[in-house]
C-alpha atoms as a PDB file:
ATOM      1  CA  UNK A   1      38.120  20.993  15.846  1.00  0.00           C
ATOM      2  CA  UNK A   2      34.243  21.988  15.330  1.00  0.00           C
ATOM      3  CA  UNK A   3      31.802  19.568  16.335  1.00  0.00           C
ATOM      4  CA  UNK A   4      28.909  18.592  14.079  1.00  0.00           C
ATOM      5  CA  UNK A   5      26.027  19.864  14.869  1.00  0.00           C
ATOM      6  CA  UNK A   6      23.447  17.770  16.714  1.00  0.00           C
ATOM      7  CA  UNK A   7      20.934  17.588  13.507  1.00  0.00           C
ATOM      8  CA  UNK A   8      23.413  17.098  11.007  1.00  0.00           C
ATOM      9  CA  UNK A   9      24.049  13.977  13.074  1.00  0.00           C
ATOM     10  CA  UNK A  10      20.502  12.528  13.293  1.00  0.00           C
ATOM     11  CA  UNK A  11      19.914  13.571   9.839  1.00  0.00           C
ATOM     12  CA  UNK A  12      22.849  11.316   8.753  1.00  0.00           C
ATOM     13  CA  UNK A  13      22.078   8.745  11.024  1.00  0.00           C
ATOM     14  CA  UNK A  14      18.165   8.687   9.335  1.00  0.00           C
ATOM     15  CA  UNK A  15      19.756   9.014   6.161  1.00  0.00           C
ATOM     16  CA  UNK A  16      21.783   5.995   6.517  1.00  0.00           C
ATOM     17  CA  UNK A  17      18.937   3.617   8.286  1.00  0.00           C
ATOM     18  CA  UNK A  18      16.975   4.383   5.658  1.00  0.00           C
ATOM     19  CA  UNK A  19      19.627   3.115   2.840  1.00  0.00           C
ATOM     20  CA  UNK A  20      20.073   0.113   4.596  1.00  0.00           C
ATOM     21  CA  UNK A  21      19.306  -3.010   2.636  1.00  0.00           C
ATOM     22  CA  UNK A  22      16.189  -4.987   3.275  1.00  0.00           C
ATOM     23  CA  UNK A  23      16.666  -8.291   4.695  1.00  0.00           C
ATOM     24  CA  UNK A  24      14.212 -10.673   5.271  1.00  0.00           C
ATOM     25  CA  UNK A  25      13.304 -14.366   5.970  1.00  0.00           C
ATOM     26  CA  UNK A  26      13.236 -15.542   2.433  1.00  0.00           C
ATOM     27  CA  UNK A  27      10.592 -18.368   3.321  1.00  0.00           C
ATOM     28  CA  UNK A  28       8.711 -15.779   5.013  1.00  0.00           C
ATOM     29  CA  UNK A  29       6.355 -15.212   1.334  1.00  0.00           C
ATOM     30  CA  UNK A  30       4.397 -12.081   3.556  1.00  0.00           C
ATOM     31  CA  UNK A  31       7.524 -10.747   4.362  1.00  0.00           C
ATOM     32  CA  UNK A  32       9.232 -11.296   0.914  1.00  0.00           C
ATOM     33  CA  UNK A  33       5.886  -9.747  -0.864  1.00  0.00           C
ATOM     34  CA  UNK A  34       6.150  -6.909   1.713  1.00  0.00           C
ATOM     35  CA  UNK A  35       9.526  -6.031   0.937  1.00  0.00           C
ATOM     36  CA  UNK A  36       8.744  -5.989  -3.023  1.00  0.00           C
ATOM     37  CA  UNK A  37       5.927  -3.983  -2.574  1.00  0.00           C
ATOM     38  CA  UNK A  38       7.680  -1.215  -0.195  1.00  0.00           C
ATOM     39  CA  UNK A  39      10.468  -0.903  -2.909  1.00  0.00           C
ATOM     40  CA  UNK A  40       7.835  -0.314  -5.489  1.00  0.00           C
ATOM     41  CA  UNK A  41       6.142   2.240  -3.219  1.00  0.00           C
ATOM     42  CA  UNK A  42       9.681   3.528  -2.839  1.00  0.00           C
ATOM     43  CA  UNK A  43      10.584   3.921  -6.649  1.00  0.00           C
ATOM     44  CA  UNK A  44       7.392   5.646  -7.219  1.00  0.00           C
ATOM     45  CA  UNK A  45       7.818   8.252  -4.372  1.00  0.00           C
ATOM     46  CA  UNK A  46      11.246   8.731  -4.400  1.00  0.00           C
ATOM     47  CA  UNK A  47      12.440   8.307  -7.676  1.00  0.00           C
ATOM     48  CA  UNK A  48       9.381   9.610  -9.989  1.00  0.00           C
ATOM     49  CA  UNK A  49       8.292  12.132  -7.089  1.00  0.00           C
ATOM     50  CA  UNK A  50       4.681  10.430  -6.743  1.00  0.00           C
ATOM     51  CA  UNK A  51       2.708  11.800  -3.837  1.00  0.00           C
ATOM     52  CA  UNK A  52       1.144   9.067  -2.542  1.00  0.00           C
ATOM     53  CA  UNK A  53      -2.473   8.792  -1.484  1.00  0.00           C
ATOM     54  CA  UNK A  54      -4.044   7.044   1.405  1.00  0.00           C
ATOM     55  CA  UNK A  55      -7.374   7.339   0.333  1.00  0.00           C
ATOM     56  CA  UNK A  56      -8.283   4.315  -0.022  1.00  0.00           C
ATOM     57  CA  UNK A  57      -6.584   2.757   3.081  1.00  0.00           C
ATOM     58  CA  UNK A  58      -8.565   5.269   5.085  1.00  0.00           C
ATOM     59  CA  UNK A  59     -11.709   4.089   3.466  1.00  0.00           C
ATOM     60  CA  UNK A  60     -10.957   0.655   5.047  1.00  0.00           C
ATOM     61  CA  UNK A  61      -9.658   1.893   8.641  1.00  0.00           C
ATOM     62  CA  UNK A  62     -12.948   4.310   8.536  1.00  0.00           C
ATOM     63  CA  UNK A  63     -15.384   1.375   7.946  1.00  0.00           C
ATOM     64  CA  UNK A  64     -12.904  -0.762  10.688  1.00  0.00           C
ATOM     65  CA  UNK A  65     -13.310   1.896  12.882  1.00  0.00           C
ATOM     66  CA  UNK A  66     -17.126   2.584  13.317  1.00  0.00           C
ATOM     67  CA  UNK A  67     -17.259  -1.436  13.201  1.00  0.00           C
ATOM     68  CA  UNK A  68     -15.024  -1.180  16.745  1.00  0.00           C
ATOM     69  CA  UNK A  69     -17.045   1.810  17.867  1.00  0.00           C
ATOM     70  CA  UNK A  70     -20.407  -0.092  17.804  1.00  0.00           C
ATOM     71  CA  UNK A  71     -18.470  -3.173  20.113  1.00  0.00           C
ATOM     72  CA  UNK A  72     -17.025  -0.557  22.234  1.00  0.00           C
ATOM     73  CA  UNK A  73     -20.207   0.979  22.426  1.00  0.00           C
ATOM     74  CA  UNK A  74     -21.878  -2.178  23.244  1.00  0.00           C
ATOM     75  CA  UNK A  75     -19.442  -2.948  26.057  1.00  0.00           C
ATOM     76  CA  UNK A  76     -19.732   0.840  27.820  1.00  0.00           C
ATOM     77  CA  UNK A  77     -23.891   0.063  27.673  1.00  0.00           C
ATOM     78  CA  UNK A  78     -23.782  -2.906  28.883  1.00  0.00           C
ATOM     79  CA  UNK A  79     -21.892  -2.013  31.929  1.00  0.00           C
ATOM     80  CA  UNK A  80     -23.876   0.971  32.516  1.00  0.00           C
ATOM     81  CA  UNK A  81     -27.387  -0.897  31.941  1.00  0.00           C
ATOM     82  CA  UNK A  82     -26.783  -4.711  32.520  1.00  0.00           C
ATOM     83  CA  UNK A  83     -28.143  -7.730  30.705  1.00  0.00           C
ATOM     84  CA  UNK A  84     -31.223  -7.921  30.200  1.00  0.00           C
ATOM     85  CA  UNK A  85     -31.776  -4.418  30.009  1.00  0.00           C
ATOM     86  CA  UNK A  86     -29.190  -4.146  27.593  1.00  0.00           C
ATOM     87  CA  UNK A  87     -30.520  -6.684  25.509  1.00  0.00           C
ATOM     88  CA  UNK A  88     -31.857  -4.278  22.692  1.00  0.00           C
ATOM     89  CA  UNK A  89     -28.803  -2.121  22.359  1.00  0.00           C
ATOM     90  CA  UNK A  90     -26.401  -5.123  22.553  1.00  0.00           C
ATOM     91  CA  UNK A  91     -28.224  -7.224  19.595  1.00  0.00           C
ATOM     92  CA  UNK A  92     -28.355  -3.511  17.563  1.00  0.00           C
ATOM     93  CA  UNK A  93     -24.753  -3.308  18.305  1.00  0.00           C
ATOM     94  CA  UNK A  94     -24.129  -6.887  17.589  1.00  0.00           C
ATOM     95  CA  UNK A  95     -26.126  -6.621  14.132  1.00  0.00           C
ATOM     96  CA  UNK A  96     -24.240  -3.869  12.858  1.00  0.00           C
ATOM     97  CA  UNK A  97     -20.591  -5.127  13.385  1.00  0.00           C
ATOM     98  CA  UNK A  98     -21.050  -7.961  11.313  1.00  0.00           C
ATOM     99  CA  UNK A  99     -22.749  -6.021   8.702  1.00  0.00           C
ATOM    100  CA  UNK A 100     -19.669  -3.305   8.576  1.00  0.00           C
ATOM    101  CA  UNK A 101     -17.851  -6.656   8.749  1.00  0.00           C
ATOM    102  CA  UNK A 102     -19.815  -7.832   5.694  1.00  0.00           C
ATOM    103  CA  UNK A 103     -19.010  -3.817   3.815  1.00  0.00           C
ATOM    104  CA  UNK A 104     -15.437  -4.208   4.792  1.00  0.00           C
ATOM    105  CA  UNK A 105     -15.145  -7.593   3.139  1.00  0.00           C
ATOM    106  CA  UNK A 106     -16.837  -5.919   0.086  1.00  0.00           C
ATOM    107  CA  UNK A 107     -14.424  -2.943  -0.293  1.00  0.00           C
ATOM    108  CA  UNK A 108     -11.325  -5.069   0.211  1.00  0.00           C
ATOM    109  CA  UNK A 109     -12.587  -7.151  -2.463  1.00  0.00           C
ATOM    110  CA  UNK A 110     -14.085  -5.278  -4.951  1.00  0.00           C
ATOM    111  CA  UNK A 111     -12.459  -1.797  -3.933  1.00  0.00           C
ATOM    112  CA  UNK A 112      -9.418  -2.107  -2.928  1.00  0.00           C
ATOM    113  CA  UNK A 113      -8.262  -5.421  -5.281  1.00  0.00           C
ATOM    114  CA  UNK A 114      -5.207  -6.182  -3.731  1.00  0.00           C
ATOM    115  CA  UNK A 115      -3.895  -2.645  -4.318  1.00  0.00           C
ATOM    116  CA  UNK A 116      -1.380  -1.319  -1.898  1.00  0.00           C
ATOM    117  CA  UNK A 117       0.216   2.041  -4.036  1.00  0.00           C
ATOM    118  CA  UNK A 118      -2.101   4.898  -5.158  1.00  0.00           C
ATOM    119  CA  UNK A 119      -0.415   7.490  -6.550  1.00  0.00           C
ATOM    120  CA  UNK A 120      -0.896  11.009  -7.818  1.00  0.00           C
ATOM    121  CA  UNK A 121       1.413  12.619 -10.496  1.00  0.00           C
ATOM    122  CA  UNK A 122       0.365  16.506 -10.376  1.00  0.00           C
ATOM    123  CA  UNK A 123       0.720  18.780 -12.887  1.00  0.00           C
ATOM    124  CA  UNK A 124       3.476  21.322 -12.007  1.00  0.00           C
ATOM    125  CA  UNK A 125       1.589  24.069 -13.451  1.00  0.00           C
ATOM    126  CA  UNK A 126      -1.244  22.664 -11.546  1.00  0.00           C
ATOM    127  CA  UNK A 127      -3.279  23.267 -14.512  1.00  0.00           C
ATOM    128  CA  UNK A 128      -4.254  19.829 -16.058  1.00  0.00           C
ATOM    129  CA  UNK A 129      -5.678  17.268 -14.154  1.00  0.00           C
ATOM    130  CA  UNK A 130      -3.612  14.707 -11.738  1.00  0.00           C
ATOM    131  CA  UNK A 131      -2.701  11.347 -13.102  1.00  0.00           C
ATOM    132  CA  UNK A 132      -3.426   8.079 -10.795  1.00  0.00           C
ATOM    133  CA  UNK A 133      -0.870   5.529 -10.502  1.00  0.00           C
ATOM    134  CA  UNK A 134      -2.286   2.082  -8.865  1.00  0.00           C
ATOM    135  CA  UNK A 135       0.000  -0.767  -7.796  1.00  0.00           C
ATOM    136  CA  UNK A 136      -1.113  -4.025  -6.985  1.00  0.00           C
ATOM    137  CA  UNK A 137       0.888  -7.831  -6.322  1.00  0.00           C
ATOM    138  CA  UNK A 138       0.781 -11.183  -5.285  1.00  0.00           C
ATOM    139  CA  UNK A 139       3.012 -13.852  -3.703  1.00  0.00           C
ATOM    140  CA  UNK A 140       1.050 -17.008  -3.894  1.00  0.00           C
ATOM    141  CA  UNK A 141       2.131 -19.285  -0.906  1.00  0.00           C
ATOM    142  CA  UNK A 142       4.661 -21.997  -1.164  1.00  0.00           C
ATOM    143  CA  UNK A 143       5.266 -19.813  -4.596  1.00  0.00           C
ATOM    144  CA  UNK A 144       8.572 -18.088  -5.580  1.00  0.00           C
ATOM    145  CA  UNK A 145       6.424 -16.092  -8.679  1.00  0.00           C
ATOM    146  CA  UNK A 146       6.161 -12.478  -7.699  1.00  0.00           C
ATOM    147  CA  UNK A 147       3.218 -10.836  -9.672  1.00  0.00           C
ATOM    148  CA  UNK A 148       3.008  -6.866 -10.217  1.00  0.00           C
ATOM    149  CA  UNK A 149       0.197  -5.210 -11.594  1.00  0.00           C
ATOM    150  CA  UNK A 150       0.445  -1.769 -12.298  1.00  0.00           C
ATOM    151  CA  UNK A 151      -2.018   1.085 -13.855  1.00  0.00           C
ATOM    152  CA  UNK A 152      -2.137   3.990 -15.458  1.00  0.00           C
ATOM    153  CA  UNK A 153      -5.056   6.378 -15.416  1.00  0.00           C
ATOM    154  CA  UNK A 154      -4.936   9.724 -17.433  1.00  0.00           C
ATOM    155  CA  UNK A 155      -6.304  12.753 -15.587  1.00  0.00           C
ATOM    156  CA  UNK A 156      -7.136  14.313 -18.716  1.00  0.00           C
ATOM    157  CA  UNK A 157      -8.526  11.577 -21.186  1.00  0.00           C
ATOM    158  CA  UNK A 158      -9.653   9.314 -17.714  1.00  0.00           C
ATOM    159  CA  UNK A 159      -8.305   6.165 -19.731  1.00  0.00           C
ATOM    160  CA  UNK A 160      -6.168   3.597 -18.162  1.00  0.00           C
ATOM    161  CA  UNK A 161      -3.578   1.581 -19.446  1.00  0.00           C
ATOM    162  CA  UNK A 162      -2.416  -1.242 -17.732  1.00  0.00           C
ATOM    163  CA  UNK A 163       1.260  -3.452 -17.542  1.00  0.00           C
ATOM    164  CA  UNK A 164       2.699  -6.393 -15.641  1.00  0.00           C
ATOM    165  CA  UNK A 165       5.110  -9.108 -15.151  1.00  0.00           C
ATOM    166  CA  UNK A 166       6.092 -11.908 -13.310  1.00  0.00           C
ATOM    167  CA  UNK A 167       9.403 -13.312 -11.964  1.00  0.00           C
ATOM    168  CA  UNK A 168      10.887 -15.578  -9.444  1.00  0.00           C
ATOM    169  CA  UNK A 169      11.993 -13.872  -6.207  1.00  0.00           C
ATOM    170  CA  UNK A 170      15.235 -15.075  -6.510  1.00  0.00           C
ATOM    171  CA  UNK A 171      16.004 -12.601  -9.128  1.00  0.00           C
ATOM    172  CA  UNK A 172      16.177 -10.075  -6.525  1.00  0.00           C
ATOM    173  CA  UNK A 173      17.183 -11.556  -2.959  1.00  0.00           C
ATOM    174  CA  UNK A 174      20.274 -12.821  -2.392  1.00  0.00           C
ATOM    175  CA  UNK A 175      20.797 -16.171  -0.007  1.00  0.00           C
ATOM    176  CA  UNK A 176      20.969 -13.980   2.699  1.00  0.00           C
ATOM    177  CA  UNK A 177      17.365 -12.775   2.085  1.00  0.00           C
ATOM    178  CA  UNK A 178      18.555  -8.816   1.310  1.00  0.00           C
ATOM    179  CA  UNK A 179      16.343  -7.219  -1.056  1.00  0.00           C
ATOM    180  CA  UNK A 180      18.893  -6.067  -4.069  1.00  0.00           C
ATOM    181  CA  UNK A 181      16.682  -2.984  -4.920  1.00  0.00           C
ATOM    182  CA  UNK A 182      19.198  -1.823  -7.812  1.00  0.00           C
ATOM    183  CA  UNK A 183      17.925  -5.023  -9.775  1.00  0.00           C
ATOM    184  CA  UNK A 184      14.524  -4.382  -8.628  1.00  0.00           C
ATOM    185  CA  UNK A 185      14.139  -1.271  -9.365  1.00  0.00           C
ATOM    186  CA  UNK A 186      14.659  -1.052 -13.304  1.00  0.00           C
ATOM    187  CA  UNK A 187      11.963  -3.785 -13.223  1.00  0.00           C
ATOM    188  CA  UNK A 188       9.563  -1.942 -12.071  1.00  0.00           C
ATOM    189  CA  UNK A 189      10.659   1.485 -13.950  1.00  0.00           C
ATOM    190  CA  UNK A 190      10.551  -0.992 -17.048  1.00  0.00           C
ATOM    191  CA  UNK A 191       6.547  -1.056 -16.325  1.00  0.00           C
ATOM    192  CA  UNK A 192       6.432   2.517 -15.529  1.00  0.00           C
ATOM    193  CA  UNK A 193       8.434   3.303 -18.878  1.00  0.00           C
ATOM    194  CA  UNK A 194       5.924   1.421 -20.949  1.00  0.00           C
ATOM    195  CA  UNK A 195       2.683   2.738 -19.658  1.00  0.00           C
ATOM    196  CA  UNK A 196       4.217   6.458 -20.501  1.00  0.00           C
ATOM    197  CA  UNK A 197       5.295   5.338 -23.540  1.00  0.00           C
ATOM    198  CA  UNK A 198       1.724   4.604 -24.403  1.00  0.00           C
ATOM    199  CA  UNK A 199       0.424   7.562 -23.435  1.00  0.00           C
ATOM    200  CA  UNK A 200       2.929   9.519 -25.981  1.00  0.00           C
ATOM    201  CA  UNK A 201       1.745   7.490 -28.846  1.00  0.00           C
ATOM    202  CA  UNK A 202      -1.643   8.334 -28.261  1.00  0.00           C
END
């Protein structure tokens, strides 16, 4: 008897980790609004072939990173030239973390809004310009009211459309806390549906 090849066994073992059902703490509301958001990212790349884009998650690790650099840098000069010869460098150093601090605050506000999904539907022909899918949600705490905000921008026209709804959690964990993405899913196709739908009529 032939044995299986040593890939063909990972694969399947990958394979079936990654089918395996969510299950979280259901009065966990991060982990709950986690799981609901990594099943939408999941619909969008896997089912609708989305390629998403981290653009604007590096944006925030970029300004996060410089904001470290400068403390880092502030620690290496300090022990090479120490207080109070340092003194200049460290309150430089010191001024500009909480300013990046004070820019990342910004962008995760104003930027960012919440949104955790950006993705890109490309043209196959690679002739017309890409459309941008955004997702964004919210779990208020002590909540069970899972909001999803998706939109819609049109690489060609550049107009968005927007959809949402709103339901209790409970419509899609079970008492065990496992994420039951087949109910889940259509939900958010539902949105996805719509939004295209609009675009047609147009």
């Amino acid at each position: 008897m032939a044995h299986a090849k040593r890939s063909d066994v990972d694969s399947a073992s990958l394979k079936a980790s990654e089918d395996k059902p969510i299950k979280v703490d259901k009065w966990d509301g991060s982990a709950v609004k986690n799981a609901l958001d990594d099943a939408v990212k999941k619909a969008f790349t896997e089912k609708f072939k989305y390629v998403e884009s981290h653009k604007l998650m590096d944006g925030r690790l970029a300004i996060s990173g410089i904001a470290v650099g400068a403390a880092m840098f502030a620690l290496l000069w300090d022990y090479l030239h120490p207080f109070p010869e340092s003194r200049p460098v460290l309150i430089l150093c010191v001024n500009s973390y909480f300013i990046l601090m004070g820019l990342l605050t910004l962008y995760t506000t104003f930027l960012e809004k919440g949104i955790f999904l950006v993705a890109i539907d490309r043209d196959p022909a690679g002739v017309d310009p890409d459309h941008t899918w955004k997702a964004s949600s919210s779990l208020k705490r002590f909540d069970d009211m899972y909001h999803l905000f998706i939109s819609f921008t049109d690489g060609v026209t550049n107009k968005t459309r927007e959809a949402e709804f709103e339901k209790s959690i409970s419509c899609w964990f079970d008492t065990n806390g496992t994420l039951l993405y087949d109910l889940f899913e259509p939900e958010v196709s539902k949105l996805h549906s719509s939004l295209l739908s609009d675009k047609k009529k147009k």
